[in-house]
C-alpha atoms as a PDB file:
ATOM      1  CA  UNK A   1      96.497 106.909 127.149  1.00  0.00           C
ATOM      2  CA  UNK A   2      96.874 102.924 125.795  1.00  0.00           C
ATOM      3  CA  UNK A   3      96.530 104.889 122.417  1.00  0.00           C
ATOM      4  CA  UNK A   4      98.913 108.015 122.835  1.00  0.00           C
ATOM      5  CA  UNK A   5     101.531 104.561 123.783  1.00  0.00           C
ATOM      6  CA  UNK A   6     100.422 102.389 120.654  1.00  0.00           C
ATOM      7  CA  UNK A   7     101.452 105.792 118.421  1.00  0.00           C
ATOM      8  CA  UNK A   8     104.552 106.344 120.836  1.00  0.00           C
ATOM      9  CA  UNK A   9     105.548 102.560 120.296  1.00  0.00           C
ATOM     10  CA  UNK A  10     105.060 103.175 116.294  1.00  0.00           C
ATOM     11  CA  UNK A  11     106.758 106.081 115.908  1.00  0.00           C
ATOM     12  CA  UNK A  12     109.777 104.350 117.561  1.00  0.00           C
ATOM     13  CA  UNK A  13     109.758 101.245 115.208  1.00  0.00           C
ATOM     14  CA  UNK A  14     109.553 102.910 112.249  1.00  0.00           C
ATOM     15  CA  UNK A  15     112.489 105.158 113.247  1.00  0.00           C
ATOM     16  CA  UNK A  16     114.294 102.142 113.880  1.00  0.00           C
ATOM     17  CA  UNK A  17     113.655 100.879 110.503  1.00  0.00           C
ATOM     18  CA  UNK A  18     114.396 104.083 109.053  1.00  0.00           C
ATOM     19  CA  UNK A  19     118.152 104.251 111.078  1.00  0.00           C
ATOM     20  CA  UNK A  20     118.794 100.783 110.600  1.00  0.00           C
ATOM     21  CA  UNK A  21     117.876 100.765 106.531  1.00  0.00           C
ATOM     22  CA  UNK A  22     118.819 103.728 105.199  1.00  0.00           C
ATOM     23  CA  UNK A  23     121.891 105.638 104.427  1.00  0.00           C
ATOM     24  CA  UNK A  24     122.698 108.239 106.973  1.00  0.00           C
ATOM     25  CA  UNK A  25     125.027 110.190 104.640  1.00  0.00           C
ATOM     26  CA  UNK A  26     121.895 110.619 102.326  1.00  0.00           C
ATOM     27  CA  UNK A  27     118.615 110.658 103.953  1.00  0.00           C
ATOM     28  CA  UNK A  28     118.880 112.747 107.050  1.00  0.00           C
ATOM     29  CA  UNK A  29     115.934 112.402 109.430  1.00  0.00           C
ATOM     30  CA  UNK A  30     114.318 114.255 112.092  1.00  0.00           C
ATOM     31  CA  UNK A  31     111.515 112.761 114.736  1.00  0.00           C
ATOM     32  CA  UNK A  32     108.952 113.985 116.613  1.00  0.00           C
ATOM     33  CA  UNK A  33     108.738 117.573 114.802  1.00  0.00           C
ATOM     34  CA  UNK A  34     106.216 120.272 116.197  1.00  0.00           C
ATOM     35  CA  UNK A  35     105.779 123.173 113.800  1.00  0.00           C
ATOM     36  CA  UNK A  36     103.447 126.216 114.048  1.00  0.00           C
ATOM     37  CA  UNK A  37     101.600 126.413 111.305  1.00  0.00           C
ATOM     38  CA  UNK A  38     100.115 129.856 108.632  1.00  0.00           C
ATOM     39  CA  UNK A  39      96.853 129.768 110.539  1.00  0.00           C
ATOM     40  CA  UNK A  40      98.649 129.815 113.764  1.00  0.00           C
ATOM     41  CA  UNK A  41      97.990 126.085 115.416  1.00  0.00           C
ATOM     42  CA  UNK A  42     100.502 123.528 115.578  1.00  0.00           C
ATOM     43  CA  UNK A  43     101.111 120.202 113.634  1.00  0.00           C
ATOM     44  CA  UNK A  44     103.348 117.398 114.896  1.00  0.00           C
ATOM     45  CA  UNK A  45     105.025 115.594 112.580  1.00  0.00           C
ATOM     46  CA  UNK A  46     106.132 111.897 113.449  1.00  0.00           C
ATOM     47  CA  UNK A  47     108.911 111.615 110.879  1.00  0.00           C
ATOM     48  CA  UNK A  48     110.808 113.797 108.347  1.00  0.00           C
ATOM     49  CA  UNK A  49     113.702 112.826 106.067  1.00  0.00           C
ATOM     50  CA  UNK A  50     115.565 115.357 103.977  1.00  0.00           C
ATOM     51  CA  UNK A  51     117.327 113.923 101.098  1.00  0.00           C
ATOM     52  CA  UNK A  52     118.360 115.323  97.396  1.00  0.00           C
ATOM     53  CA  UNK A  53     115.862 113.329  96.386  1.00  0.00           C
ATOM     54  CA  UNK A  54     113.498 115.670  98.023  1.00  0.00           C
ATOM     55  CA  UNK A  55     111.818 115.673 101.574  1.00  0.00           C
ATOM     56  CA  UNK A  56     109.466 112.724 102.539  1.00  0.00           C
ATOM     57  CA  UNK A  57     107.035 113.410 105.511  1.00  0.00           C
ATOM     58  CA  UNK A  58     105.706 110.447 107.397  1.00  0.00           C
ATOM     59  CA  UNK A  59     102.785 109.818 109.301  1.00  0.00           C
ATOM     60  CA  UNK A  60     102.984 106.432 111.518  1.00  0.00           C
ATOM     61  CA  UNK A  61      99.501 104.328 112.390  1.00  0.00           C
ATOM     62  CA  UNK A  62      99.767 101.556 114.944  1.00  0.00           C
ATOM     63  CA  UNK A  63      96.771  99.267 114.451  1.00  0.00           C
ATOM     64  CA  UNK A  64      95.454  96.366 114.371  1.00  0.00           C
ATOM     65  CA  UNK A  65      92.206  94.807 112.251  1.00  0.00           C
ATOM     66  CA  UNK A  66      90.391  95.451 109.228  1.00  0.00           C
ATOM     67  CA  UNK A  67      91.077  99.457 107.075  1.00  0.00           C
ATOM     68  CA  UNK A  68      88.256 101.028 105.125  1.00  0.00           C
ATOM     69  CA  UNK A  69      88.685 104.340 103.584  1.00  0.00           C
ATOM     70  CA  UNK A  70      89.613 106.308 100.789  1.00  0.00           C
ATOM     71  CA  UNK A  71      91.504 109.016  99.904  1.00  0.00           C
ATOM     72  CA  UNK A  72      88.519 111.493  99.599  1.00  0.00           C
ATOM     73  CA  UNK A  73      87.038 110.293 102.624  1.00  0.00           C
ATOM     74  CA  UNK A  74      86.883 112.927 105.859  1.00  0.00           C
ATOM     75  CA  UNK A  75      87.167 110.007 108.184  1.00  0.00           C
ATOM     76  CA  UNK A  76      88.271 106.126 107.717  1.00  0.00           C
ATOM     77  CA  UNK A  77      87.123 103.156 109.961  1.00  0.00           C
ATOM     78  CA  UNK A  78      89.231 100.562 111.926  1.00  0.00           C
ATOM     79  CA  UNK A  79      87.335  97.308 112.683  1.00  0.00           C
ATOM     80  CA  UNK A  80      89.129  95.274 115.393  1.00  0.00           C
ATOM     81  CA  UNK A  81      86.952  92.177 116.473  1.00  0.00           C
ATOM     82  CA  UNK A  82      84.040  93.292 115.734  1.00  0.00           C
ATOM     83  CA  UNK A  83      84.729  96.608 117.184  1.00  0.00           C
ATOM     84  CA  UNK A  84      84.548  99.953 114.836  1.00  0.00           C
ATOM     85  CA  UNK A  85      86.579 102.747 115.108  1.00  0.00           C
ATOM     86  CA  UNK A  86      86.580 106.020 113.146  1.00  0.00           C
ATOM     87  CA  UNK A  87      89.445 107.982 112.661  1.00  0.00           C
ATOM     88  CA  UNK A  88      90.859 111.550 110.693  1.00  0.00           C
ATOM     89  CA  UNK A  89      91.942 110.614 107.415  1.00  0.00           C
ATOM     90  CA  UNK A  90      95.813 110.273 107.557  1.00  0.00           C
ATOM     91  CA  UNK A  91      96.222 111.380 103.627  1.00  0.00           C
ATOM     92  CA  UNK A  92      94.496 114.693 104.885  1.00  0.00           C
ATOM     93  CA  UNK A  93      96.555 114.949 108.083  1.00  0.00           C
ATOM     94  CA  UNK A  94      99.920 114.498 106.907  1.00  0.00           C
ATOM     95  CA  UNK A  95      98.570 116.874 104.017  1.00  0.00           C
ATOM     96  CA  UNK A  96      98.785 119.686 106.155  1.00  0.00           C
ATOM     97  CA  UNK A  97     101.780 117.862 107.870  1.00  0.00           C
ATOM     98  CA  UNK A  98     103.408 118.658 103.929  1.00  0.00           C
ATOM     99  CA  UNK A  99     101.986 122.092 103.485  1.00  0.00           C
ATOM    100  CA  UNK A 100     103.711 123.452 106.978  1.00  0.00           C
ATOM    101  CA  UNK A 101     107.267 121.506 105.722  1.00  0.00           C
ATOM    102  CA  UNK A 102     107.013 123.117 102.678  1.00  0.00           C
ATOM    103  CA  UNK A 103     106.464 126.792 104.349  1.00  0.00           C
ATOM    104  CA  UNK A 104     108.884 126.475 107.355  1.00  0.00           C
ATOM    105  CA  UNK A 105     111.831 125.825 104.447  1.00  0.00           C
ATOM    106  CA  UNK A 106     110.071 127.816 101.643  1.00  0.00           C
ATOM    107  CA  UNK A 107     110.196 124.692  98.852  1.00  0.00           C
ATOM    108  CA  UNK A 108     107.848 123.575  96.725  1.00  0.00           C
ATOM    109  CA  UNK A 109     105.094 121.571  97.599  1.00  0.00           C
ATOM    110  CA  UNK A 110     105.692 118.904  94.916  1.00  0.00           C
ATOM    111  CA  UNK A 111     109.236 118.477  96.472  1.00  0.00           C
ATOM    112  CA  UNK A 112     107.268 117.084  99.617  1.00  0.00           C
ATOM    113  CA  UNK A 113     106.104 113.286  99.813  1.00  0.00           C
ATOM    114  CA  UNK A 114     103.130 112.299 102.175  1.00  0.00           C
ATOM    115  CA  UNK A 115     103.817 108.640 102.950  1.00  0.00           C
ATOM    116  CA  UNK A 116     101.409 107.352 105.647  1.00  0.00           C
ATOM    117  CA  UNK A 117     103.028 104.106 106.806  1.00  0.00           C
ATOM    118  CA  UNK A 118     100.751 101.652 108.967  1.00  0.00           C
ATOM    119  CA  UNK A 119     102.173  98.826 111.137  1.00  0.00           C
ATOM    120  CA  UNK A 120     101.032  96.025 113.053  1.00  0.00           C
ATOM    121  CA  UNK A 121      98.604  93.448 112.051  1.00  0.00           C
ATOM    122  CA  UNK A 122      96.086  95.618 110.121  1.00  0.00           C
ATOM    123  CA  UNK A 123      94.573  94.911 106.223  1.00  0.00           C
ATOM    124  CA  UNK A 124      93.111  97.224 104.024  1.00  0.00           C
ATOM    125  CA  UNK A 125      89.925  95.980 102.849  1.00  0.00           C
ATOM    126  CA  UNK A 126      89.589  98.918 100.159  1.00  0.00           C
ATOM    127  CA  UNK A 127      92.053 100.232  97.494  1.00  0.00           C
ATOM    128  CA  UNK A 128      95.125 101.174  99.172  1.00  0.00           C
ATOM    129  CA  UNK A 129      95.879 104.883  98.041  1.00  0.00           C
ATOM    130  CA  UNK A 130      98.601 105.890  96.795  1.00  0.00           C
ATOM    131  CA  UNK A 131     101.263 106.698  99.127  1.00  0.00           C
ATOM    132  CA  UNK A 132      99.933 104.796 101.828  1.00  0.00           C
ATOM    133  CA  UNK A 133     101.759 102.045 102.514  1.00  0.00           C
ATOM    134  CA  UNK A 134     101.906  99.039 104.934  1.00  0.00           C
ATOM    135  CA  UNK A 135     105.295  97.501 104.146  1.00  0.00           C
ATOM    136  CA  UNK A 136     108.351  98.396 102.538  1.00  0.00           C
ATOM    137  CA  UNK A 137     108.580 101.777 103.762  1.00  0.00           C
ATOM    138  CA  UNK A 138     112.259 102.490 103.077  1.00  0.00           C
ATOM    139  CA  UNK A 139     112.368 100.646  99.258  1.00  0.00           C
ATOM    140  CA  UNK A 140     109.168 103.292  98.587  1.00  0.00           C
ATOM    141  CA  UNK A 141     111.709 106.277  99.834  1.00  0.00           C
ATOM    142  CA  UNK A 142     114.629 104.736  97.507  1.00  0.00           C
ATOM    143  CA  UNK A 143     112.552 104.729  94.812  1.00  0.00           C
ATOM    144  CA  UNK A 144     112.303 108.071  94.512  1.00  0.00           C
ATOM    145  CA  UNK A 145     115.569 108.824  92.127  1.00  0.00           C
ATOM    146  CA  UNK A 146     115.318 112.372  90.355  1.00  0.00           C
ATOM    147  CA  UNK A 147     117.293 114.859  92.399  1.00  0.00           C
ATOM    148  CA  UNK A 148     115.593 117.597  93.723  1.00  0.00           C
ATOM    149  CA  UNK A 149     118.566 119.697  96.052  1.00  0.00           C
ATOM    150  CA  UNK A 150     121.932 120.047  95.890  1.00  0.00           C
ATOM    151  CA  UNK A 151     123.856 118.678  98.988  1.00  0.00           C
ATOM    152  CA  UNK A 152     124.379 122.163 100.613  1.00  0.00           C
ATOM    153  CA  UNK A 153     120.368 122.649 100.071  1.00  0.00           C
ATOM    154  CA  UNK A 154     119.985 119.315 101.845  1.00  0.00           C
ATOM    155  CA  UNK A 155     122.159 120.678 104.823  1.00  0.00           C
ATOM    156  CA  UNK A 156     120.440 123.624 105.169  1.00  0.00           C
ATOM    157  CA  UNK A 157     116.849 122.159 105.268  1.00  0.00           C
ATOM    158  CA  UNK A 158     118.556 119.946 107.885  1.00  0.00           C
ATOM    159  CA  UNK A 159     119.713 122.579 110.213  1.00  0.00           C
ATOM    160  CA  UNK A 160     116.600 124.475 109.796  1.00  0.00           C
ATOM    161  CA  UNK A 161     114.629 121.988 110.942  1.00  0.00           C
ATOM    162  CA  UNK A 162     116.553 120.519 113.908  1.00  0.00           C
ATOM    163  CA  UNK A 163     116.746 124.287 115.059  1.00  0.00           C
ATOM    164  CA  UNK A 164     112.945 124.865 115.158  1.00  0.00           C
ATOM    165  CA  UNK A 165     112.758 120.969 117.109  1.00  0.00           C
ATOM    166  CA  UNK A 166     115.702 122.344 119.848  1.00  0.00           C
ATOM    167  CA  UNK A 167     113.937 125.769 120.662  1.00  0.00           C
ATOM    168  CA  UNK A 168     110.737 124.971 120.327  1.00  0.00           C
ATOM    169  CA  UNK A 169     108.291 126.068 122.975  1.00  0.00           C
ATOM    170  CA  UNK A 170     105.708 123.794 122.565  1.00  0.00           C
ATOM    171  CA  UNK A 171     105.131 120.219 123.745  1.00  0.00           C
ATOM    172  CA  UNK A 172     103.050 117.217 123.138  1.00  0.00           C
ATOM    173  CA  UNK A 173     100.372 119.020 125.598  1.00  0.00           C
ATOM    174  CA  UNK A 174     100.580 122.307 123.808  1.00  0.00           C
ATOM    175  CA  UNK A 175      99.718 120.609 120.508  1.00  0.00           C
ATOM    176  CA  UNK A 176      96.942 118.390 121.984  1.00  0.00           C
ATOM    177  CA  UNK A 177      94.919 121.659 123.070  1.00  0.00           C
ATOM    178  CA  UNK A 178      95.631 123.558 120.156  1.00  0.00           C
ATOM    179  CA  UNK A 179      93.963 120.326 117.931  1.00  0.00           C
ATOM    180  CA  UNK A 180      91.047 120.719 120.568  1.00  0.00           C
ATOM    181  CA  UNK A 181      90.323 124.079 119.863  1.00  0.00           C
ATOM    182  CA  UNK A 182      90.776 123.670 115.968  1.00  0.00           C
ATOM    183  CA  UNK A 183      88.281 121.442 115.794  1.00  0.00           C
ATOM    184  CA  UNK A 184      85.927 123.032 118.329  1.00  0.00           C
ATOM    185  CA  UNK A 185      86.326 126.068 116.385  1.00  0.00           C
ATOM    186  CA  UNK A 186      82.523 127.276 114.817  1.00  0.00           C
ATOM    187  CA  UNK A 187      84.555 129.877 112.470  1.00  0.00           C
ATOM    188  CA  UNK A 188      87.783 128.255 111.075  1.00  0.00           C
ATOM    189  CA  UNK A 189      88.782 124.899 109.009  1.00  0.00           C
ATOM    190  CA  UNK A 190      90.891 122.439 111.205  1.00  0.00           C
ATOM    191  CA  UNK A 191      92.152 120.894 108.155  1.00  0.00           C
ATOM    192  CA  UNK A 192      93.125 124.079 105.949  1.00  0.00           C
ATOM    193  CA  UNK A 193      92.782 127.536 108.085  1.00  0.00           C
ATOM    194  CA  UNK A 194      90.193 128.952 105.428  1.00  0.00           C
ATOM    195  CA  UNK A 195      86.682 130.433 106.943  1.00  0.00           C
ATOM    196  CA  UNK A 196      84.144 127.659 108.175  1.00  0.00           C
ATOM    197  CA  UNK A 197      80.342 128.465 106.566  1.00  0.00           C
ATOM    198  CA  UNK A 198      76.992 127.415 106.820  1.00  0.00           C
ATOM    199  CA  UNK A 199      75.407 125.286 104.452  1.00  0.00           C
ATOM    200  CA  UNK A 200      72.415 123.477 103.667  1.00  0.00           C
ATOM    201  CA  UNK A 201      72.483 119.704 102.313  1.00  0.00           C
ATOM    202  CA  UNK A 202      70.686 119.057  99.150  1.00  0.00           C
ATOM    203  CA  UNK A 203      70.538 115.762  98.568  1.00  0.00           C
ATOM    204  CA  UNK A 204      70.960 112.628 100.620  1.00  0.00           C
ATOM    205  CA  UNK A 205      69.254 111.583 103.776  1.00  0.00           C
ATOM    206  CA  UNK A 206      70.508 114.562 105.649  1.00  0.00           C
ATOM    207  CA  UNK A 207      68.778 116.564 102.821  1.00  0.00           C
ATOM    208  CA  UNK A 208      67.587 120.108 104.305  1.00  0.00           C
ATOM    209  CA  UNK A 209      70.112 120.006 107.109  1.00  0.00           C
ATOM    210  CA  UNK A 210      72.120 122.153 108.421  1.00  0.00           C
ATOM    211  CA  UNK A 211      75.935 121.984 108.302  1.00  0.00           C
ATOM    212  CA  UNK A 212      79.420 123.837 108.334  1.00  0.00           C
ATOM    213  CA  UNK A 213      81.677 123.102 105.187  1.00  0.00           C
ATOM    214  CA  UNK A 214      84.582 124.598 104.313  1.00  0.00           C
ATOM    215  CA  UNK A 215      85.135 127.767 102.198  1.00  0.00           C
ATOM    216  CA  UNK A 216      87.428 126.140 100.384  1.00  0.00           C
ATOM    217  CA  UNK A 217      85.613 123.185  98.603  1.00  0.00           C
ATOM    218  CA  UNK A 218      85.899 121.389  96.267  1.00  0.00           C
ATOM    219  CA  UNK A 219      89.566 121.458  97.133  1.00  0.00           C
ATOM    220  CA  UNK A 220      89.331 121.065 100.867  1.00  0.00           C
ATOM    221  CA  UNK A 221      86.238 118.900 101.964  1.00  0.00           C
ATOM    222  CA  UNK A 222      85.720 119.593 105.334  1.00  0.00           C
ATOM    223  CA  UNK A 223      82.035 119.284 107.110  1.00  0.00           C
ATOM    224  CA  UNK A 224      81.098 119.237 110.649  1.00  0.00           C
ATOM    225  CA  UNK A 225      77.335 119.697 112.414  1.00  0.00           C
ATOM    226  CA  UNK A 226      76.544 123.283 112.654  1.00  0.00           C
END
């Protein structure tokens, strides 16, 4: 619950940011999206802004401490006094974040920005990747110059979207079970939708065991324990 309200209280400040910095005429922006996505889950989507500069997608993190990870990794790790904490990769989540923004409006793919924005006290204690950021959120989105839609394009992608937000079925719940039972699932890839298959590791100190990796590899790098 405290961290369903530390993600609720960073979505909201970066929204503010975003209404308070930039211009309204150009970068239109929708909150709190929930899409259904090709393999039939959902996705939520913290931020989106449409502009002719093309569509950025952000993903919000609230925290606090020391970042490690990198953009391959599966998982990165939060250490708060001396505490550790693993979590999904954002670069990966707001990946597929892209990928259903890019289908619901039928674009291309490289028209849609990841940027992964993290606030509060927190310092990366790896390479930052690229298009994560943890300041300067809006001069990132301005920087972005070579037009990618015409102004009736940008209206369009608007509407579309703020159409699927206002008769959308599902809700916060609905998308919290469907992420269960993605990543529960023994058959499919919560990160891609491809087919889930057994493997054996050959190298490493897990050599010889078992595992499920994704179908799609090298491009999607997916594991779990069989």
């Amino acid at each position: 619950m405290f961290a369903s309200f530390k993600g609720w209280i960073g979505e909201r400040a970066t929204s503010l940011g975003l209404f308070l910095t930039l211009d309204r005429k150009v970068y239109r922006r929708i909150d709190d999206l929930i899409l259904v996505t090709a393999d039939g889950g959902t996705t939520q989507i913290d931020h989106v802004i449409v502009s002719r500069y093309g569509i950025f997608v952000i993903e919000t993190k609230n925290m606090k401490g020391w970042i490690f990870g990198s953009e391959h990794d599966a998982c990165w790790t939060q250490v708060n006094f001396g505490r550790k904490d693993r979590f999904q990769n954002p670069i990966r989540q707001n990946h597929r974040h892209c990928l259903a923004i890019a289908e619901k409006l039928g674009v291309d793919r490289e028209t849609v920005h990841s940027v992964v924005f993290f606030i509060g006290d927190c310092r990366f204690q790896t390479e930052i990747p690229n298009g994560v950021l943890t300041h300067g959120l809006c001069g990132y989105i301005r920087r972005y110059g070579l037009r990618c839609f015409v102004d009736e394009e940008v209206e369009r992608f608007e509407a579309r979207l703020r159409e699927i937000k206002q008769y959308s079925r599902f809700t916060k719940a609905d998308h919290i079970h469907s992420l269960r039972e993605r990543y529960e699932s023994a058959e499919t890839c919560p990160k891609c939708g491809a087919a889930l298959l057994p493997r054996v590791a050959k190298k490493g100190a897990n050599a010889g065991g078992r595992f499920l990796g994704c179908s799609a590899y090298p491009k999607c790098r997916y594991t779990r324990d069989a």
